[in-house]
C-alpha atoms as a PDB file:
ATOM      1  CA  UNK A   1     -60.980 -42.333 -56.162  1.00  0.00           C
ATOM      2  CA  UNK A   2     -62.646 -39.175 -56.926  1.00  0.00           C
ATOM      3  CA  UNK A   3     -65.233 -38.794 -59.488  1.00  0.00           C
ATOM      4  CA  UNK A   4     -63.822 -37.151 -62.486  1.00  0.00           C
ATOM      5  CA  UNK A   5     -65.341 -34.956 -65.161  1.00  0.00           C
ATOM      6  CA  UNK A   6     -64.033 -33.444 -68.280  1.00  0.00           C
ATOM      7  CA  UNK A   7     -65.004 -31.362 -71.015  1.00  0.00           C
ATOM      8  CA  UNK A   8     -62.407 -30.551 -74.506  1.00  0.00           C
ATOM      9  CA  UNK A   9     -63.562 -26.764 -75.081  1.00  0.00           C
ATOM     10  CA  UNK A  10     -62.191 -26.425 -78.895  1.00  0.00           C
ATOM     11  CA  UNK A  11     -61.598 -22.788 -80.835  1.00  0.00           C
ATOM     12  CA  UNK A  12     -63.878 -22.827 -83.827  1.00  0.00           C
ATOM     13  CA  UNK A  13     -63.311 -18.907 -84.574  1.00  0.00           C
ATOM     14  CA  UNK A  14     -61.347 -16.073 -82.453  1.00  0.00           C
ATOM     15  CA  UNK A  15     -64.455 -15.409 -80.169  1.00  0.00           C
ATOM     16  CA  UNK A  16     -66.405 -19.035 -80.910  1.00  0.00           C
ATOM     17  CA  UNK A  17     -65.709 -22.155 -78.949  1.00  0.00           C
ATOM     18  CA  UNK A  18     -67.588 -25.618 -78.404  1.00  0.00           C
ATOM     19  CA  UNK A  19     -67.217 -27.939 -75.283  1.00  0.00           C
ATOM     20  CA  UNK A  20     -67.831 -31.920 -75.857  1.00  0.00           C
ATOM     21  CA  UNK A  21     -67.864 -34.170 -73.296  1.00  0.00           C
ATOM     22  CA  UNK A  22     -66.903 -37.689 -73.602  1.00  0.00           C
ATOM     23  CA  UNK A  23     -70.546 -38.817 -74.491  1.00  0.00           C
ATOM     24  CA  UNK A  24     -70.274 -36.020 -77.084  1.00  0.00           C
ATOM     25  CA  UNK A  25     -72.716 -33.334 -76.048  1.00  0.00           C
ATOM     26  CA  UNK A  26     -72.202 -30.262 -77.406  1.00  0.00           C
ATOM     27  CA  UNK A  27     -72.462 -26.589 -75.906  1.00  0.00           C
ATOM     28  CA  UNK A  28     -71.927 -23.826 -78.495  1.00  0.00           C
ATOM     29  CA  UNK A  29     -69.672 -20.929 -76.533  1.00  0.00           C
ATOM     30  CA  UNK A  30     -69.172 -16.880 -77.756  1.00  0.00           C
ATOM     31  CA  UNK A  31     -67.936 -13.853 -76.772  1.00  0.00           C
ATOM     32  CA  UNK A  32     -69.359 -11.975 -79.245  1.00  0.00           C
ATOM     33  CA  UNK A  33     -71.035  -8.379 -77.800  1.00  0.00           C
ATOM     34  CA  UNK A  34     -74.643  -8.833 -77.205  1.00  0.00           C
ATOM     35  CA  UNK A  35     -75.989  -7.977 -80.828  1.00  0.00           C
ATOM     36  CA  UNK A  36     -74.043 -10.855 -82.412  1.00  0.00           C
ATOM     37  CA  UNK A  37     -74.300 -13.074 -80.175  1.00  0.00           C
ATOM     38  CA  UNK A  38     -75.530 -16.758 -80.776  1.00  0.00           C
ATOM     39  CA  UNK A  39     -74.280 -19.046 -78.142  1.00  0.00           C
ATOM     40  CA  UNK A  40     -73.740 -18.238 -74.502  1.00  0.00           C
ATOM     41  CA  UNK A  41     -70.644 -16.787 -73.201  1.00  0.00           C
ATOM     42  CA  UNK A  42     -68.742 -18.923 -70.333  1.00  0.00           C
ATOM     43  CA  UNK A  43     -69.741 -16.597 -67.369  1.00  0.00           C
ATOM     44  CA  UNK A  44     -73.175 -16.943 -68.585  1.00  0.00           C
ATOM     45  CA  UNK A  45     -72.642 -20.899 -68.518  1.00  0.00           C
ATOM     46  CA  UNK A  46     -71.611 -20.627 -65.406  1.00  0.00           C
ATOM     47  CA  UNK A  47     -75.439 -18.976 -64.074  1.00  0.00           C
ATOM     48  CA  UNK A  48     -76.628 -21.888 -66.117  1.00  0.00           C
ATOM     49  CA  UNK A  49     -75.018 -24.557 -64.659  1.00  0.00           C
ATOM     50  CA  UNK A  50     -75.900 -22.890 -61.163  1.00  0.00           C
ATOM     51  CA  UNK A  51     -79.410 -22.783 -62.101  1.00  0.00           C
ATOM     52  CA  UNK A  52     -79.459 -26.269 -63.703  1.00  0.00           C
ATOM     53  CA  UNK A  53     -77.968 -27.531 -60.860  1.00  0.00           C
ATOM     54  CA  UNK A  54     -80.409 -26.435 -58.117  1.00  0.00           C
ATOM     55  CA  UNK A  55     -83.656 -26.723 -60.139  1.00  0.00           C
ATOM     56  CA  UNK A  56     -82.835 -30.562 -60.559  1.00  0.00           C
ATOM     57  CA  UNK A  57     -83.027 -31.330 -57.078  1.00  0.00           C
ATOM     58  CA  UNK A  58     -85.841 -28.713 -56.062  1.00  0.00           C
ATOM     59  CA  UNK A  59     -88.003 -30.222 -58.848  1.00  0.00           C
ATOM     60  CA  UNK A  60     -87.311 -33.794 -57.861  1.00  0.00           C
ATOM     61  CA  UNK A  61     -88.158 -33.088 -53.788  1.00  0.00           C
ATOM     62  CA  UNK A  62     -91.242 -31.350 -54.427  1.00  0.00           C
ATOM     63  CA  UNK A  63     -92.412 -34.225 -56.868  1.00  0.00           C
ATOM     64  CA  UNK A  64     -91.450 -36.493 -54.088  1.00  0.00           C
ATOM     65  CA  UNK A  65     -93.938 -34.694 -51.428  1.00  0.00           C
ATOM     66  CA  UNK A  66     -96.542 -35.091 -54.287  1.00  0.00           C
ATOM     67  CA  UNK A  67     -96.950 -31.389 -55.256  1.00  0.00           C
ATOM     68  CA  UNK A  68     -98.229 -30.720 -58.891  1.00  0.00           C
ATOM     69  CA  UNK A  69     -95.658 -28.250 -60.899  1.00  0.00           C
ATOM     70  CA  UNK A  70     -97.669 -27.021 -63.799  1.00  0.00           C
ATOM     71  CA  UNK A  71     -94.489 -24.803 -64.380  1.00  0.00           C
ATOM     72  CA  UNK A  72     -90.794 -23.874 -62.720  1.00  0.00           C
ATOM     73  CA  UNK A  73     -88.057 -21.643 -63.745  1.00  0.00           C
ATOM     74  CA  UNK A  74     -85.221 -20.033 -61.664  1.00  0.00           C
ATOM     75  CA  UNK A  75     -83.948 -16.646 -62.983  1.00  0.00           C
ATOM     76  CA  UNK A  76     -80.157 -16.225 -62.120  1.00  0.00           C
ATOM     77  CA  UNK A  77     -78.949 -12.874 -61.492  1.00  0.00           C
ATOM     78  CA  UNK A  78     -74.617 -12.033 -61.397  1.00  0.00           C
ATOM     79  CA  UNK A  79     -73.045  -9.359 -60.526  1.00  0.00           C
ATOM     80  CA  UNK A  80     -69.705  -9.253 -61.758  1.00  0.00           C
ATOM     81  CA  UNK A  81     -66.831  -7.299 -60.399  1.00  0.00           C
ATOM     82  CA  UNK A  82     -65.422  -4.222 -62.112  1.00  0.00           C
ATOM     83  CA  UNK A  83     -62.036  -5.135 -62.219  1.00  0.00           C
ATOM     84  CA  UNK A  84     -60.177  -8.395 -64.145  1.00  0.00           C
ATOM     85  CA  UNK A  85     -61.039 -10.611 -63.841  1.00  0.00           C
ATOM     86  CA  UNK A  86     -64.481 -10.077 -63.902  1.00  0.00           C
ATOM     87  CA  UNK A  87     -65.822 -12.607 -61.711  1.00  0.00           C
ATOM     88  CA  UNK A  88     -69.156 -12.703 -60.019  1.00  0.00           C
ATOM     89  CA  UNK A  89     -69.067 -11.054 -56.378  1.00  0.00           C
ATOM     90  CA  UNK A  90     -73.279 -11.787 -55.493  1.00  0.00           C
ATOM     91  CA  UNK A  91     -75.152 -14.518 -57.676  1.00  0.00           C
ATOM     92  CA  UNK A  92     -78.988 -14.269 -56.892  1.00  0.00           C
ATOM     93  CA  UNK A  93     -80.895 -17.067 -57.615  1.00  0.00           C
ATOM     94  CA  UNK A  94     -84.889 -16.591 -58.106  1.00  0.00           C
ATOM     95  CA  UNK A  95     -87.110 -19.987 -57.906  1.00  0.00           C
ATOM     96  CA  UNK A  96     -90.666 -19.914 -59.327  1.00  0.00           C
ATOM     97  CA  UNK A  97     -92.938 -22.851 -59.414  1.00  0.00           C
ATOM     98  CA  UNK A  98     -96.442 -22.667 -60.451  1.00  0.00           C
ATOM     99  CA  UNK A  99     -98.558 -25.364 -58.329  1.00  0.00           C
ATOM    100  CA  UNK A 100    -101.784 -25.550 -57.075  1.00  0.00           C
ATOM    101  CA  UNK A 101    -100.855 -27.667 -53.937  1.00  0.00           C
ATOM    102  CA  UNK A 102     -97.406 -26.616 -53.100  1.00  0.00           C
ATOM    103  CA  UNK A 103     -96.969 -23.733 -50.326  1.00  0.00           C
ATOM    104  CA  UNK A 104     -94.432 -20.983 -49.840  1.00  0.00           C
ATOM    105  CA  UNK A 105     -92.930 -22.409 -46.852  1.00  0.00           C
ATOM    106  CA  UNK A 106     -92.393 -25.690 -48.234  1.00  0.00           C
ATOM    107  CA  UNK A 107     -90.870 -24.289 -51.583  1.00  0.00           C
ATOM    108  CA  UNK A 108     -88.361 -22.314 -49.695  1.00  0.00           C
ATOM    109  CA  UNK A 109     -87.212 -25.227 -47.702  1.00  0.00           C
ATOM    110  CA  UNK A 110     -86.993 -26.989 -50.789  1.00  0.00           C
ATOM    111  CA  UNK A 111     -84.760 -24.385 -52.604  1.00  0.00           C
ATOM    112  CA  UNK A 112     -82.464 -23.870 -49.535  1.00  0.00           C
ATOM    113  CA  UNK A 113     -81.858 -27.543 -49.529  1.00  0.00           C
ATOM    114  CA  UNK A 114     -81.063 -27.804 -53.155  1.00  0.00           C
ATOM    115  CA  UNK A 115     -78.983 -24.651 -53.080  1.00  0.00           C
ATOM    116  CA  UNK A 116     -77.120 -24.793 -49.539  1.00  0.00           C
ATOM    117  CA  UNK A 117     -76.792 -28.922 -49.449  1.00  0.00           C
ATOM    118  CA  UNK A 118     -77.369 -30.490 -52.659  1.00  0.00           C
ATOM    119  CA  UNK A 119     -75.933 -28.714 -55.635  1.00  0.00           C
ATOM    120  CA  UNK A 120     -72.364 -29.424 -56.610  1.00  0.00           C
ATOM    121  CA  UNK A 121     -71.982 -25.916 -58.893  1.00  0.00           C
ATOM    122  CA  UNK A 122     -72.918 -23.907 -55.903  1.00  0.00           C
ATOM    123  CA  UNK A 123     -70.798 -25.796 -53.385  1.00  0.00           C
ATOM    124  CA  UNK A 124     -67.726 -25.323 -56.031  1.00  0.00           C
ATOM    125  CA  UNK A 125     -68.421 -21.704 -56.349  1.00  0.00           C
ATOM    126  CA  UNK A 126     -66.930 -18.747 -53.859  1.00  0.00           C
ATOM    127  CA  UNK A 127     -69.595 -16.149 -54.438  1.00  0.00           C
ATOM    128  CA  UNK A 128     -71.962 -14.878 -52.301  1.00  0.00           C
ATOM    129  CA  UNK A 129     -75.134 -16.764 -53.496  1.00  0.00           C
ATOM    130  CA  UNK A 130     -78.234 -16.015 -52.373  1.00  0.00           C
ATOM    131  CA  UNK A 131     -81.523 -16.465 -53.296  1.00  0.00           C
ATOM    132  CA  UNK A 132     -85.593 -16.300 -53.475  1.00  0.00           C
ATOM    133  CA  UNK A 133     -88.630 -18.622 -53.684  1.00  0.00           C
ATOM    134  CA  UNK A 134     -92.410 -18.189 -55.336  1.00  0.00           C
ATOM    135  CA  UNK A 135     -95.226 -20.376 -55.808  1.00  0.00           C
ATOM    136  CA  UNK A 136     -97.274 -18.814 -58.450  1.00  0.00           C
ATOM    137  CA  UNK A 137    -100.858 -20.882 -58.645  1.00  0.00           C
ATOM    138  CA  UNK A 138    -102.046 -21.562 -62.267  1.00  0.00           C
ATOM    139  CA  UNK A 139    -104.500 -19.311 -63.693  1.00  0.00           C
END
């Protein structure tokens, strides 16, 4: 049987939402324009959950070669198509990790890994998804 997830996304206001899982999570949702907004909108969930996604496992294989991480962040990039719906056509996804013992080459065969093999959100997208890889040593 296939493993099954769910989410109740509930109308609090014409342009507010929540999602709850069955544990009971919470994740505040809005499509308010960009001054009045408080809570991400669901297309910028979606970069989250791509970024999420891929971090985990990138963070987890460089801990396992014993590489310090005295920081990491991925920035997500979408661009969305001009039309309706306005879906993303290229998602670029930029890895950082700041480590005094980690190299370039094997940070970027980390990230392909945890993009191209590992992360369920990116296999369950269709867009074009590319992205980047930095080690940035501590200062």
């Amino acid at each position: 049987m296939a493993n099954k997830r769910n989410v109740t996304v509930r109308m609090k206001a014409d342009l507010e939402y929540e999602s709850r899982n069955p544990q009971g999570n919470l994740v505040n949702i809005d499509m308010y324009d960009p001054e009045h907004k408080h809570a991400q909108s669901p297309m910028d969930l979606l970069l989250s959950a791509l970024g999420g996604c891929a971090s985990v496992d990138a963070v987890l294989m460089m801990k396992k070669k014993r590489r310090e991480i005295v920081d990491f962040f991925v920035e997500v990039e979408g661009i969305r198509n001009d039309g309706v719906p306005a879906f993303y056509t290229d998602i670029e996804l930029k890895f950082v990790l700041v480590s005094p013992n980690a190299t370039e080459d094997e940070f970027a065969k980390v990230v392909a890994l945890s993009v191209e093999k590992y992360c369920s959100v990116a296999s369950s997208l269709k867009s074009n998804i590319t992205f980047k890889s930095e080690v940035r040593k501590p200062e």
